[in-house]
C-alpha atoms as a PDB file:
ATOM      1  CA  UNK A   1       0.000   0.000   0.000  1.00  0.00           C
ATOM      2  CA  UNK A   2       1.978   3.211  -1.051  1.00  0.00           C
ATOM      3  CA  UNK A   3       1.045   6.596   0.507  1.00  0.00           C
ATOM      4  CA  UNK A   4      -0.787   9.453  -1.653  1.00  0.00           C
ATOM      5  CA  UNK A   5       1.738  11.233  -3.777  1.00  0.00           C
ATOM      6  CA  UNK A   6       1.026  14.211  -1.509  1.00  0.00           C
ATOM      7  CA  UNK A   7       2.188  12.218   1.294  1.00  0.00           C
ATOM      8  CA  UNK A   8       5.632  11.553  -0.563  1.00  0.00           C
ATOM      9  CA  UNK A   9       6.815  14.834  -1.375  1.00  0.00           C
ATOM     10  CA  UNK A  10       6.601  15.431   2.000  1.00  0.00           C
ATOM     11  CA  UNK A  11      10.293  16.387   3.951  1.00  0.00           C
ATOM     12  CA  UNK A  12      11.289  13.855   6.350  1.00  0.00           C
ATOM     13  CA  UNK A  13      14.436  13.501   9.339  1.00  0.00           C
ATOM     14  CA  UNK A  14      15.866  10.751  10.477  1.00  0.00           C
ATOM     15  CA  UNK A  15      14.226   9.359  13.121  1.00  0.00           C
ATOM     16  CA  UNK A  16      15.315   6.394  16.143  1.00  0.00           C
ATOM     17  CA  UNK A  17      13.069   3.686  16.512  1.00  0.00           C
ATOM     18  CA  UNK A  18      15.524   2.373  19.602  1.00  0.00           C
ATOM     19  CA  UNK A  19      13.901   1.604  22.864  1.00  0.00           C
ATOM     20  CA  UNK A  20      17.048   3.438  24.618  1.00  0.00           C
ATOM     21  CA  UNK A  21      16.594   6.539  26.027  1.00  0.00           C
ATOM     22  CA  UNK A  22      16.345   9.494  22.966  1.00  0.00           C
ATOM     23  CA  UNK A  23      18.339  12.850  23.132  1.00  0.00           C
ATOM     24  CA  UNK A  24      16.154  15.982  23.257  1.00  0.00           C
ATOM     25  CA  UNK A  25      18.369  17.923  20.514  1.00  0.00           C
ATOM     26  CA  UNK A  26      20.490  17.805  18.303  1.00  0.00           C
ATOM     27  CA  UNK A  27      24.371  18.225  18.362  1.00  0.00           C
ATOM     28  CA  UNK A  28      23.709  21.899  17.819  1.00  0.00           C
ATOM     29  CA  UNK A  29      21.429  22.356  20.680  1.00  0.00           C
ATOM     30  CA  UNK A  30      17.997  22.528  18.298  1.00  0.00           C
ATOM     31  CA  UNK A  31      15.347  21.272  19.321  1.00  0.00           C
ATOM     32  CA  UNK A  32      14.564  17.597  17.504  1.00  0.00           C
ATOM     33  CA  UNK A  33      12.081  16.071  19.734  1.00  0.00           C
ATOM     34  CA  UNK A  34       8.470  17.781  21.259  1.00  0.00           C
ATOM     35  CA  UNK A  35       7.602  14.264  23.320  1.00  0.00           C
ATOM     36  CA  UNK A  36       9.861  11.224  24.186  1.00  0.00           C
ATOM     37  CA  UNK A  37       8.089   8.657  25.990  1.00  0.00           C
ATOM     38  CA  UNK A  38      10.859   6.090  27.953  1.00  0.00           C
ATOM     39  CA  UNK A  39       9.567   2.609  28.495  1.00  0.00           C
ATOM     40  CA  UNK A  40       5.994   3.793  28.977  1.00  0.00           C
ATOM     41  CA  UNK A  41       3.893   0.889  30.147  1.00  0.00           C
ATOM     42  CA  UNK A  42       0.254   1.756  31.090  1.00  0.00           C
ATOM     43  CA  UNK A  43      -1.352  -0.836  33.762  1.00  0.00           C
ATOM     44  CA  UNK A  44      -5.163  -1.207  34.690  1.00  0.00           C
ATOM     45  CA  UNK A  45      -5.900  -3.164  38.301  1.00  0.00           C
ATOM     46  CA  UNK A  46      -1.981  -3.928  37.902  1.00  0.00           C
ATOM     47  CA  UNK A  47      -2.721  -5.773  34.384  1.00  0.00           C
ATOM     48  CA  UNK A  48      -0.277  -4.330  31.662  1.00  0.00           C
ATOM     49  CA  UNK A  49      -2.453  -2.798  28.520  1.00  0.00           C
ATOM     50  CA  UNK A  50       0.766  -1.563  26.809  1.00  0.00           C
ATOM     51  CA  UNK A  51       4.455  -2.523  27.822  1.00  0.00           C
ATOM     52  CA  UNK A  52       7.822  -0.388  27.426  1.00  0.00           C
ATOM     53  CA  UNK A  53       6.501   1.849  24.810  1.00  0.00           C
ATOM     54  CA  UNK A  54       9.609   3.880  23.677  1.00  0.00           C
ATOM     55  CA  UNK A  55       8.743   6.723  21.172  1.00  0.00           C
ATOM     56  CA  UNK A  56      10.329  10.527  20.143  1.00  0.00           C
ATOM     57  CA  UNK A  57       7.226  12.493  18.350  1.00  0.00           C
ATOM     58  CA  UNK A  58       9.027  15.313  16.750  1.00  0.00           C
ATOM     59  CA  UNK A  59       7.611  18.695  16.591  1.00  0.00           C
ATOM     60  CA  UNK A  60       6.030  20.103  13.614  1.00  0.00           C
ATOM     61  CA  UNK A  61       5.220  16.742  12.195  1.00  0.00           C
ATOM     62  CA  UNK A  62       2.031  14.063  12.099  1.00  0.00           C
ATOM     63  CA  UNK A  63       2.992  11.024  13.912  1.00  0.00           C
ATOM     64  CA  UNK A  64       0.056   7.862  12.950  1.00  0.00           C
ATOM     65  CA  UNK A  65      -0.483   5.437  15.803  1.00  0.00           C
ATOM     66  CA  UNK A  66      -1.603   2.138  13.602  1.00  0.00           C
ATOM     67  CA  UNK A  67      -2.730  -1.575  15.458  1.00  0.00           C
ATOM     68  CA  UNK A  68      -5.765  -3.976  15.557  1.00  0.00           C
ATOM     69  CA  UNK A  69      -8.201  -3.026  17.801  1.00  0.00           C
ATOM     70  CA  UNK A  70      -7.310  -3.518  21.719  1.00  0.00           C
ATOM     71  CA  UNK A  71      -3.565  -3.234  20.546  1.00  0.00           C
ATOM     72  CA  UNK A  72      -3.056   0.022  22.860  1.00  0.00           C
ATOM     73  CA  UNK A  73      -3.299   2.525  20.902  1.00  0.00           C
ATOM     74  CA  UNK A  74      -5.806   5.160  22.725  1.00  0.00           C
ATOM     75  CA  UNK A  75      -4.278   4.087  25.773  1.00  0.00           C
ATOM     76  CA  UNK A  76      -0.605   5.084  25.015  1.00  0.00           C
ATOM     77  CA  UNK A  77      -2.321   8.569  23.851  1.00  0.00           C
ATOM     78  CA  UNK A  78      -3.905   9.215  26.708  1.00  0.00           C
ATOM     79  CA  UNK A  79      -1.051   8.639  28.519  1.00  0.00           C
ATOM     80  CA  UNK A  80       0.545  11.390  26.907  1.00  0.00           C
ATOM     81  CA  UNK A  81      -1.368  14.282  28.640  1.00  0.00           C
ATOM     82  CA  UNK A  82      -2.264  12.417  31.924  1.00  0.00           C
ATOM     83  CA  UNK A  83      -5.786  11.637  31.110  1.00  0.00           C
ATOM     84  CA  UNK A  84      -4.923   8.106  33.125  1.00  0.00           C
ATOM     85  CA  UNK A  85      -4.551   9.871  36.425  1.00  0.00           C
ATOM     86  CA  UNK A  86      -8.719  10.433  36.565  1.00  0.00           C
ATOM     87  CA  UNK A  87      -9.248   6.925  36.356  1.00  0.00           C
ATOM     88  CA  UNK A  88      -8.222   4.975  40.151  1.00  0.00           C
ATOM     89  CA  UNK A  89      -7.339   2.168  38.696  1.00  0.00           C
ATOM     90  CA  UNK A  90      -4.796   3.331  35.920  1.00  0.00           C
ATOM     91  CA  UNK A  91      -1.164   3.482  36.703  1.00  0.00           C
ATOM     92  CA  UNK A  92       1.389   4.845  34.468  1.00  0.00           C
ATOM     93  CA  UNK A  93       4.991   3.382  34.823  1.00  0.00           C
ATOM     94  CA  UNK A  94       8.123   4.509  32.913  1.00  0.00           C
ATOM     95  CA  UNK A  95       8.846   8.679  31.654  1.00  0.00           C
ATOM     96  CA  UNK A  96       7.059  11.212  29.153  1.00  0.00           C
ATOM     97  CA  UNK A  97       9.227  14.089  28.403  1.00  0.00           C
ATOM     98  CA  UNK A  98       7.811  17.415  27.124  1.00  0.00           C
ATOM     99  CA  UNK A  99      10.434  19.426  26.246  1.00  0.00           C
ATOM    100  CA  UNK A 100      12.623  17.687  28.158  1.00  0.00           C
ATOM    101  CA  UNK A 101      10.175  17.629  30.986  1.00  0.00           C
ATOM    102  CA  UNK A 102       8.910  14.721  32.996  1.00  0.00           C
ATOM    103  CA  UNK A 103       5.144  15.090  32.968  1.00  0.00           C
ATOM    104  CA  UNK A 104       4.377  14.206  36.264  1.00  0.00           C
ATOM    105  CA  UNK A 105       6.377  16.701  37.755  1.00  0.00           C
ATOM    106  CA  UNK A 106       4.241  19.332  35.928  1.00  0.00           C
ATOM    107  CA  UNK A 107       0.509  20.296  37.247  1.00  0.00           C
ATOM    108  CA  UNK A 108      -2.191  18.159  34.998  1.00  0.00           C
ATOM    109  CA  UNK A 109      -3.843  20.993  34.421  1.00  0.00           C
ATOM    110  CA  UNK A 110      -0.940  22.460  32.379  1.00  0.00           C
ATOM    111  CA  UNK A 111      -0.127  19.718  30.652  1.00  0.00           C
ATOM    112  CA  UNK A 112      -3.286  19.322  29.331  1.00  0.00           C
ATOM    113  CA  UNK A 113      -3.451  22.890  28.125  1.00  0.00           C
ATOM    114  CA  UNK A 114      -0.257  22.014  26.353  1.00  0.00           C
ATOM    115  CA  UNK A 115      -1.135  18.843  25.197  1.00  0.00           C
ATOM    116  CA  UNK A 116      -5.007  19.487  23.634  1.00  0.00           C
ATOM    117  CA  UNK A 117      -7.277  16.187  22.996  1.00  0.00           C
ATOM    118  CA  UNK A 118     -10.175  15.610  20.560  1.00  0.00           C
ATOM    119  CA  UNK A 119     -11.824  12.051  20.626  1.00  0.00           C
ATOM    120  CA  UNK A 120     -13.458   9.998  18.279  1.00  0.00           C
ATOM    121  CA  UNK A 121     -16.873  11.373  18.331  1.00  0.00           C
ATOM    122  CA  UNK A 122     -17.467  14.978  18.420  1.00  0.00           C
ATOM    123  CA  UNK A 123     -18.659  16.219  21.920  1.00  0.00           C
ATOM    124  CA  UNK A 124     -19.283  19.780  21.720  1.00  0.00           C
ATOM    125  CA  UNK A 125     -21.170  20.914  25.117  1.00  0.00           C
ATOM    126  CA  UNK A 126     -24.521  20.454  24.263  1.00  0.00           C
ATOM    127  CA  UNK A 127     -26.537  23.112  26.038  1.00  0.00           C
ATOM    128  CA  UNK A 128     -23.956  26.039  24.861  1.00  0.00           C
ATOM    129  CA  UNK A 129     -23.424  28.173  21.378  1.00  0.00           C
ATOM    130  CA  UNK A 130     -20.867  27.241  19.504  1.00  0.00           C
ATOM    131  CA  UNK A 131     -19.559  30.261  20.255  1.00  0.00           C
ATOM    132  CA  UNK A 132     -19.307  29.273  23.839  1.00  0.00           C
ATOM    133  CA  UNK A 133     -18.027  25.841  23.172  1.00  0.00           C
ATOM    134  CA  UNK A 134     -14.320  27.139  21.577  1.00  0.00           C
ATOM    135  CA  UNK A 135     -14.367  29.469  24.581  1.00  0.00           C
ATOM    136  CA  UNK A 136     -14.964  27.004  27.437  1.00  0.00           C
ATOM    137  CA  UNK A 137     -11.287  26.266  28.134  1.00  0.00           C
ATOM    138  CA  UNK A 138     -10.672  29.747  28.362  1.00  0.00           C
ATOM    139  CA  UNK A 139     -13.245  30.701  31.005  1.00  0.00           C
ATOM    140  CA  UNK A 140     -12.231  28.004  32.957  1.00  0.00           C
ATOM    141  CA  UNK A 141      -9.089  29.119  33.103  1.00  0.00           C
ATOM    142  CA  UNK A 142     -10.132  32.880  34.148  1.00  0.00           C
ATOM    143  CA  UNK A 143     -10.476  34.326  30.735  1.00  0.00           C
ATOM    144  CA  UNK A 144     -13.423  36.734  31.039  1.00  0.00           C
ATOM    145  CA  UNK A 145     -13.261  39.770  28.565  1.00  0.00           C
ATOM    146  CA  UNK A 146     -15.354  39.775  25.727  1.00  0.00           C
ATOM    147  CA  UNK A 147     -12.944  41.340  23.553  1.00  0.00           C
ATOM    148  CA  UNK A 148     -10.334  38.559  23.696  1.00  0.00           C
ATOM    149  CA  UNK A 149     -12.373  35.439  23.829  1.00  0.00           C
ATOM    150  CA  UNK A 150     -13.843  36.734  20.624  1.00  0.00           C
ATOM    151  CA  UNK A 151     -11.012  37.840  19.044  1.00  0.00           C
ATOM    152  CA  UNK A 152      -9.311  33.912  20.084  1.00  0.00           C
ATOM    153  CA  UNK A 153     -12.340  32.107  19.025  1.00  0.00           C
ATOM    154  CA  UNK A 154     -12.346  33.549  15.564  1.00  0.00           C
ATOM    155  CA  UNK A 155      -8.835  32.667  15.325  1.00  0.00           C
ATOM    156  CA  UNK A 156      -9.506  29.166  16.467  1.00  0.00           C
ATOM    157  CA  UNK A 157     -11.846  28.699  14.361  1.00  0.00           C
ATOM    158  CA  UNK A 158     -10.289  30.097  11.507  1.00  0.00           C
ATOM    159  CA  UNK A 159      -7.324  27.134  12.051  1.00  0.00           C
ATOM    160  CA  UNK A 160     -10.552  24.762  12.425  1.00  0.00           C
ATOM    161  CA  UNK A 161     -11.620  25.586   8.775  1.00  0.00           C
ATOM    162  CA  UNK A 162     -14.898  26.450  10.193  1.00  0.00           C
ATOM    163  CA  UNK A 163     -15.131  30.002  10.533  1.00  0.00           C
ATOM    164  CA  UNK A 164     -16.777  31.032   7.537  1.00  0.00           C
ATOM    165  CA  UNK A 165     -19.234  28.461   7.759  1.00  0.00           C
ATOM    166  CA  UNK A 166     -20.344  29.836  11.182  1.00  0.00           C
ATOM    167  CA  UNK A 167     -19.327  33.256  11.606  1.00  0.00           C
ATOM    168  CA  UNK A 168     -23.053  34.522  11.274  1.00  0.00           C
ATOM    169  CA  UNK A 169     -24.932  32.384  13.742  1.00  0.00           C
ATOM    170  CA  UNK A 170     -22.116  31.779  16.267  1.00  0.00           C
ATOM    171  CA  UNK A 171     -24.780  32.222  19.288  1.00  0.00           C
ATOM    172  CA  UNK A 172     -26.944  28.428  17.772  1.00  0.00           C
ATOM    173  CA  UNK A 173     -26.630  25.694  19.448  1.00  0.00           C
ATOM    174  CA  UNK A 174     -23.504  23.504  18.701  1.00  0.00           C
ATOM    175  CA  UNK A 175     -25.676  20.668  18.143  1.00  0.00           C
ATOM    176  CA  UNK A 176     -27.243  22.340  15.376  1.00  0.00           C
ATOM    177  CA  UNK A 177     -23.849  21.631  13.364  1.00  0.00           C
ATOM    178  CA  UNK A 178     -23.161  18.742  10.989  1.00  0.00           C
ATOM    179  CA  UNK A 179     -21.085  15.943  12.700  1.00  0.00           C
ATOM    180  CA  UNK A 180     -18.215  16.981  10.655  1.00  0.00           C
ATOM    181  CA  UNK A 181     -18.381  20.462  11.835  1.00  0.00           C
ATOM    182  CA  UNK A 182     -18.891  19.789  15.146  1.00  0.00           C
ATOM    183  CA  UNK A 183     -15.644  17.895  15.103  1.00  0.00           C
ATOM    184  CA  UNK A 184     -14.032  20.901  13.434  1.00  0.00           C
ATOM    185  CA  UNK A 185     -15.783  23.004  16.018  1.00  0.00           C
ATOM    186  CA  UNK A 186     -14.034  20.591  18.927  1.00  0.00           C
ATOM    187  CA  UNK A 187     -10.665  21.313  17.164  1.00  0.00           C
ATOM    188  CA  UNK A 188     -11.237  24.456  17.080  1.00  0.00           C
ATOM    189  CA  UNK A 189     -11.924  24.416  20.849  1.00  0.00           C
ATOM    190  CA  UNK A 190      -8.558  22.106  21.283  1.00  0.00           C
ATOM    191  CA  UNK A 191      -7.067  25.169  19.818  1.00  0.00           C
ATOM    192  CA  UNK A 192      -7.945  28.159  21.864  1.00  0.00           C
ATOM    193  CA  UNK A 193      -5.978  27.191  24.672  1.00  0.00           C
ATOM    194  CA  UNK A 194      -3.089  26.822  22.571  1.00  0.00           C
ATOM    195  CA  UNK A 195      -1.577  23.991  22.696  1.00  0.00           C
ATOM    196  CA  UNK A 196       1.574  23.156  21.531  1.00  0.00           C
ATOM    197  CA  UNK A 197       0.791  19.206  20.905  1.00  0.00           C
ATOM    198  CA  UNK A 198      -2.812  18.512  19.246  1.00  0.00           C
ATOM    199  CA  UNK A 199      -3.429  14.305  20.142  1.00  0.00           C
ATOM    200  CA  UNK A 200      -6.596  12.928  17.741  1.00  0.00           C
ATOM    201  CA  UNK A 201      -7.781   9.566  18.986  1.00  0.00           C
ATOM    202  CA  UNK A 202      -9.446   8.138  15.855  1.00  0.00           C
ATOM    203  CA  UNK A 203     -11.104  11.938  14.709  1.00  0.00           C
ATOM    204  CA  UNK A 204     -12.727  10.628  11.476  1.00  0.00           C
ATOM    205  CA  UNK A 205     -14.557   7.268  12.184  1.00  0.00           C
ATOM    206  CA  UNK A 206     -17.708   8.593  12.780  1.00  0.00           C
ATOM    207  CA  UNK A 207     -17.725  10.725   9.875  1.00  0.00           C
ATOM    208  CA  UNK A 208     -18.665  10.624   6.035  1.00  0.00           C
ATOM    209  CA  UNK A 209     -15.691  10.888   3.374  1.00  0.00           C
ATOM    210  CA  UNK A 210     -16.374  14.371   2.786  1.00  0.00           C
ATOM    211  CA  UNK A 211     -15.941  15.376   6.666  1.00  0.00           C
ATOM    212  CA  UNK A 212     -13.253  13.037   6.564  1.00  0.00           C
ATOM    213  CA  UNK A 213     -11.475  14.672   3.219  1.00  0.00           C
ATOM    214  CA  UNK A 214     -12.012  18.510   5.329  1.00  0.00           C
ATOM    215  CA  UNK A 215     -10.337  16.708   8.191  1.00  0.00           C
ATOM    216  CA  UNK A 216      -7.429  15.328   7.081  1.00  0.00           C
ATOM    217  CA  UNK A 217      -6.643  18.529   4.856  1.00  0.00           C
ATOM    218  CA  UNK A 218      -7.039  20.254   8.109  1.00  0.00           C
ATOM    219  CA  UNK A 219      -4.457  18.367  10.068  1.00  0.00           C
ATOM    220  CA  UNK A 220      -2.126  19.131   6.878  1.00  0.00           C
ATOM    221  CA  UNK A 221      -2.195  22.726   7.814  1.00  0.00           C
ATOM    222  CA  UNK A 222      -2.329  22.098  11.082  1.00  0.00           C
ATOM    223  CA  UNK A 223       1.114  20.759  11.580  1.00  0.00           C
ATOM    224  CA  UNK A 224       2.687  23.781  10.470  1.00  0.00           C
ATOM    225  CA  UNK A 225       2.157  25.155  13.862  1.00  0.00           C
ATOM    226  CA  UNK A 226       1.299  21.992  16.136  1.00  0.00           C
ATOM    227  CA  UNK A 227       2.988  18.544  16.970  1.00  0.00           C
ATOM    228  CA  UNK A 228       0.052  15.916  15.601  1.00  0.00           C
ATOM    229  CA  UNK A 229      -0.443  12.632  17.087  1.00  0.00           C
ATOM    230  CA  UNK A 230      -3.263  10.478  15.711  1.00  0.00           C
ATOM    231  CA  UNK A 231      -4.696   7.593  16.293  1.00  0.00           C
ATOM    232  CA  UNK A 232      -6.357   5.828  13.389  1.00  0.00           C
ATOM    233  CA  UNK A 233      -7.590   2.239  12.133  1.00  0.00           C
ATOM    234  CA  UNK A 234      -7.400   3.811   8.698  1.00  0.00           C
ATOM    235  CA  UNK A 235      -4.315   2.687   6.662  1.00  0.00           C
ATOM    236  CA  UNK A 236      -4.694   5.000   4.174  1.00  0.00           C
ATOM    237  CA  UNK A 237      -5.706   8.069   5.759  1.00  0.00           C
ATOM    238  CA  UNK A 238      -2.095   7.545   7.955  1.00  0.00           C
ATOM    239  CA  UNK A 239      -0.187   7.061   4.876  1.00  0.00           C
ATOM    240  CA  UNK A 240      -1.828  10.576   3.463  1.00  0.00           C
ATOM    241  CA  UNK A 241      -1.852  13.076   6.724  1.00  0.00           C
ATOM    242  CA  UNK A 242       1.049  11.531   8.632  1.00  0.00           C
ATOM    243  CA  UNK A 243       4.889  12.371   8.358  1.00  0.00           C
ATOM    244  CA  UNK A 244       5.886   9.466  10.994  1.00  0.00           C
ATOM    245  CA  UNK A 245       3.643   6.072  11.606  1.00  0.00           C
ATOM    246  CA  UNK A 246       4.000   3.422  14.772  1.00  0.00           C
ATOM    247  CA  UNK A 247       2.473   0.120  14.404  1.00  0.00           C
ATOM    248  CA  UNK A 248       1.458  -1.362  17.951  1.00  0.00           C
ATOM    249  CA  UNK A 249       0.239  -4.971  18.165  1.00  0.00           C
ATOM    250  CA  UNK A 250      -1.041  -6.491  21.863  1.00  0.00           C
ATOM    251  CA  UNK A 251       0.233  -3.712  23.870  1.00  0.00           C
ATOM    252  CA  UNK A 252       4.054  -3.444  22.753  1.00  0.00           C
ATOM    253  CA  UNK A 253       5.219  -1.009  19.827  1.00  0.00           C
ATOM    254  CA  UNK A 254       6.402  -3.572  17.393  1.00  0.00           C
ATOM    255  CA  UNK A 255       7.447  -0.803  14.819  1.00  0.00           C
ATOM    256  CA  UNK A 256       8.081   3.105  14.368  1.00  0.00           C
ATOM    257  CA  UNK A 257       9.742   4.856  11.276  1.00  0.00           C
ATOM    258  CA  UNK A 258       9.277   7.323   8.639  1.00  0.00           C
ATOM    259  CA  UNK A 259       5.414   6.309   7.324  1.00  0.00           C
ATOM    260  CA  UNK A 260       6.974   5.897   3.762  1.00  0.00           C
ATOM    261  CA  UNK A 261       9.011   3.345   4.764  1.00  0.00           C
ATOM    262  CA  UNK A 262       6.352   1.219   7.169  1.00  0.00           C
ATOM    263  CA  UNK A 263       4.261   1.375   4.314  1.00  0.00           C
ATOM    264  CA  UNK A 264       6.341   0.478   1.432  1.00  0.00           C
ATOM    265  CA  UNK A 265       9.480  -1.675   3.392  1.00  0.00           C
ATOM    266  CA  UNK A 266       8.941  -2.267   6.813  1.00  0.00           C
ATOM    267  CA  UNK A 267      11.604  -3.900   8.741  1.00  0.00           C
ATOM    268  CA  UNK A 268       9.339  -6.177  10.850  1.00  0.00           C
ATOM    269  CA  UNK A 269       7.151  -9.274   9.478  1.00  0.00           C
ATOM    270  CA  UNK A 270       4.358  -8.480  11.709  1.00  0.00           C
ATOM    271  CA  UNK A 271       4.058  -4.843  10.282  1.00  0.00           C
ATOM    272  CA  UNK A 272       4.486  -6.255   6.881  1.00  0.00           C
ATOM    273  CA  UNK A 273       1.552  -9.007   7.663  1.00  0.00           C
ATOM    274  CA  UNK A 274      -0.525  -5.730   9.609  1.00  0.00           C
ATOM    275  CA  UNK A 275      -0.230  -3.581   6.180  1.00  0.00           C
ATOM    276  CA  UNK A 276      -1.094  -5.635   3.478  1.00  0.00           C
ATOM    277  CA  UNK A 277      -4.095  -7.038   5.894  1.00  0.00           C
ATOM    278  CA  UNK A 278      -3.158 -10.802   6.888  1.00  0.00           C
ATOM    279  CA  UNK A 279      -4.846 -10.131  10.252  1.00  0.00           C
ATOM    280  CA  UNK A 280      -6.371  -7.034  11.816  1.00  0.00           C
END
């Protein structure tokens, strides 16, 4: 399965699929690396559900997280903004870095305002405007005048794609959208806290081609001013949107390299047998 030609004219960097610890720059002192996750195993009632995950997401680009389903995939991205802590049972073994920094020595609340989430159905608030849905995060964080949080949510909005298809009834009800706008809409609501790392846990499933076409042009653009990760069972939408693709298989990261190469020459059989769709 070869990826779109857009896909392929795409710039790549070298990347290190080694499960030893991975350098945060380069010899020069730049920056390589937004997220490096060190033997990240994710346990529920002290049962592994992924195991020594070892992965450097660098900034700027799409990274796909491929697998069958149940292979770990949503639960290695949640893992990267701390989502696990809310749940009692969860525990989270091995380090994340952000920027160099362990994760758990940050406040959750920050690192999820640095680390944005949008799930796999759209979940706009309900009983608010969309207006007030891209502006939630912002209230909640103390944001009150009028001025700003309209002059933000245009903006986010605008990076959403959606602005011009809402600008003139911003005050209707969120649920009055079309399920791919209301996915755009929770983008665009991922964006006005502005995050530096956007995660997408399978954003298209529940949509219709077109949506899904709007979508994955969107995270095109996107990455020219975010870190992408996204999880998808969709072979070829990774090989179109994403720079960088990981294939996980019963909990353990089995491959990770440039998505041009995992889809046309992987290095392990079980990708290889994943790809061209001997089980999955």
């Amino acid at each position: 399965m070869e990826p779109s030609q857009q896909q392929e004219q795409q710039t790549h960097t070298l990347g290190d699929d080694s499960s030893e610890p991975l350098p945060q720059s380069d010899d020069h002192g730049r920056e390589r690396f937004r997220i490096v996750t060190e033997n990240v195993t994710v346990l529920f009632d002290g049962k592994a559900a992924i195991r020594n995950v070892s992965i450097a997401i660098r900034t700027n680009k799409v990274t796909a997280i491929i697998g069958p389903s149940g292979c770990g995939k949503s639960t290695f991205l949640r893992a990267l903004n701390r989502l696990h802590d809310i749940q009692p049972n969860a525990r989270v073994e091995g380090r994340i870095l952000l920027d160099g920094e362990d994760i758990t020595t940050l406040d959750a609340t920050l690192v999820r305002r640095r680390i944005g989430m949008v799930f796999q159905k759209p979940n706009p608030f309900p009983a608010m405007s969309i207006f007030d849905n891209v502006v939630a995060g912002l209230r909640f964080n103390g944001i009150r005048k009028r001025s700003l949080l309209e002059e933000i949510a245009e903006e986010a909005l605008r990076r959403a794609a959606l602005w011009d298809e809402v600008k003139d009834r911003l005050r209707a009800p969120a649920t009055s959208l079309s399920g791919g706008q209301q996915q755009r809409l929770c983008i665009a609501r991922a964006l006005a806290i502005e995050p530096e790392v956007l995660l997408m846990d399978e954003p298209t499933s529940a949509l219709d081609p077109i949506a899904t076409a709007k979508i994955e042009e969107l995270i095109y653009e996107l990455k020219r001013t975010y870190t992408i990760v996204i999880v998808t069972h969709n072979m070829q939408q990774a090989a179109r949107v994403s720079d960088w693709t990981a294939f996980m298989y019963l909990g353990e990261l089995i491959e990770f390299d440039k998505t041009r190469k995992i889809f046309t020459n992987p290095s392990k059989r079980q990708t290889e047998e994943y790809i061209t769709g001997r089980f999955g």
